[in-house]
Protein backbone atom coordinates (compact mmCIF):
# COMPACT_ATOMS: atom_id res chain seq x y z
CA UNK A 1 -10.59 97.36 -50.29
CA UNK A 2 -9.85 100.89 -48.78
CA UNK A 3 -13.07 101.49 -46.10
CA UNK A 4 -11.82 105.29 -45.11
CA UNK A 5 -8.69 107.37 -44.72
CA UNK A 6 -7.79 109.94 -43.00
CA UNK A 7 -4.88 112.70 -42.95
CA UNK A 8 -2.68 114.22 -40.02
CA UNK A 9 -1.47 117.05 -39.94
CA UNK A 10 2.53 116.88 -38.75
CA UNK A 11 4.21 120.68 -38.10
CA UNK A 12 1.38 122.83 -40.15
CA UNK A 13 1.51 120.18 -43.05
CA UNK A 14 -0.64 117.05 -44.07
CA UNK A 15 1.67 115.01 -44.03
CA UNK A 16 1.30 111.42 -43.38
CA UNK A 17 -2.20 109.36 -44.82
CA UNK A 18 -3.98 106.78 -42.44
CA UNK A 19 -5.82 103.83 -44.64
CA UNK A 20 -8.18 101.30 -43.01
CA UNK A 21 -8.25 98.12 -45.49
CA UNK A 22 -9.46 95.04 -46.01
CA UNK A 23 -7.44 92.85 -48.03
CA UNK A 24 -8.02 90.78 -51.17
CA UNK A 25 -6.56 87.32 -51.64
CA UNK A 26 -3.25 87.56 -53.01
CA UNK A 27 -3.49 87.58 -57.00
CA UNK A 28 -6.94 87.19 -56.87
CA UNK A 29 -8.32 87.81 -60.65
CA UNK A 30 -11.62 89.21 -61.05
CA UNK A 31 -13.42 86.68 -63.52
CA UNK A 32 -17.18 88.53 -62.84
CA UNK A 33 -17.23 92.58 -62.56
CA UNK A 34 -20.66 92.54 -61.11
CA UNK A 35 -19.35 90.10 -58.29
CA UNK A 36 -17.42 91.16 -55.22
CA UNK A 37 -14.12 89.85 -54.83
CA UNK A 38 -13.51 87.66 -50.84
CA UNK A 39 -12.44 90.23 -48.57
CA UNK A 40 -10.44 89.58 -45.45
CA UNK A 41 -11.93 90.11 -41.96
CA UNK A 42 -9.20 91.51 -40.71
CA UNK A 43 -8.83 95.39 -40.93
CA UNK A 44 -5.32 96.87 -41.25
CA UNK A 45 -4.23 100.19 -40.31
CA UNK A 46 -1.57 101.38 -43.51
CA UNK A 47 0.35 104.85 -42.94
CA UNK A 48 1.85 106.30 -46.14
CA UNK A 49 4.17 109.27 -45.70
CA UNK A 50 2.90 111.81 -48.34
CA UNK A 51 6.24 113.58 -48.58
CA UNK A 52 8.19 110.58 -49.38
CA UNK A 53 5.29 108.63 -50.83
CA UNK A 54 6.52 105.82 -49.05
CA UNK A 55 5.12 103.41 -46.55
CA UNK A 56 5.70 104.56 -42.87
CA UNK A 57 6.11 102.39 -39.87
CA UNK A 58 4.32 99.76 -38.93
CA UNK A 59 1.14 98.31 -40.19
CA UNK A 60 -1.42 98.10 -37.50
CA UNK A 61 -4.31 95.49 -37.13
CA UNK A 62 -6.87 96.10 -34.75
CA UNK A 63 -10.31 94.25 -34.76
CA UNK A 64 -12.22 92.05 -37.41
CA UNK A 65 -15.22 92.89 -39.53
CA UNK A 66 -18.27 90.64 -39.91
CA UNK A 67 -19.98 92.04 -43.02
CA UNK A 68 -19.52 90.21 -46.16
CA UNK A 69 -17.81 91.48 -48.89
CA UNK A 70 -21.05 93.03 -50.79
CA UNK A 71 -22.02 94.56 -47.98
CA UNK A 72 -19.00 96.16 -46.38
CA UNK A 73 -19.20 99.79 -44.92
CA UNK A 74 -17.10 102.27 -44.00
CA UNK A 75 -15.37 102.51 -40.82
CA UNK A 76 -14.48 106.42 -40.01
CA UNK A 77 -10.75 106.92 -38.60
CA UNK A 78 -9.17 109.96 -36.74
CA UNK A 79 -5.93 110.63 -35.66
CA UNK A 80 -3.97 112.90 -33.27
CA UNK A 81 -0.38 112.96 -32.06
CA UNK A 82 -0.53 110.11 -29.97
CA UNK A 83 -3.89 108.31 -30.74
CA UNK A 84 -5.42 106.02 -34.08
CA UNK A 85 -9.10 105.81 -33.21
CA UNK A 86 -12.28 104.03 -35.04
C-alpha cells in the first residue's frame, strides 16, 4: 500500500521517485473487495529512477506504523540532496 511519494529534483530534472509503503503478504489474494487486505507495520522507503524506470539503491526502512490496515494514513515525505525526512 503506497502512503505518499515524493519527487527530487537531480540537475534541473525530476528525476528519481521516493515511495513510502506498507507491504502486503506475499501472494495475498483478495477474496472480499470491501475488506482491507493485512498490511505490514513496517514502512519501507522505495526509490525508482524515473529515467531508467528502474529501482535505485537501497531500500530503506525506518520506523513502524500502529494503525490497522482500514485505517492507515498518509505519512508526508521530503527529500533534499542529502536528507529522506517524514
Amino acid at each position: 500500500m503506497v502512503i505518499d511519494m515524493c519527487l527530487r529534483v537531480c540537475l534541473g530534472v525530476y528525476r528519481y521517485l521516493y515511495i513510502n509503503s506498507r507491504a502486503w503478504p506475499s501472494g495475498y489474494k483478495i477474496s472480499e473487495p470491501l475488506e482491507p487486505p493485512p498490511i505490514a507495520e513496517n514502512i519501507s522507503i522505495h526509490v525508482l529512477d524515473l529515467q531508467t524506470m528502474t529501482e535505485s539503491g537501497p531500500v530503506f526502512h525506518s520506523h513502524k506504523a500502529k494503525t490497522s490496515n482500514d485505517e492507515c494514513f498518509f505519512i508526508f515525505l521530503d527529500v533534499s540532496d542529502f536528507y529522506v525526512a517524514r
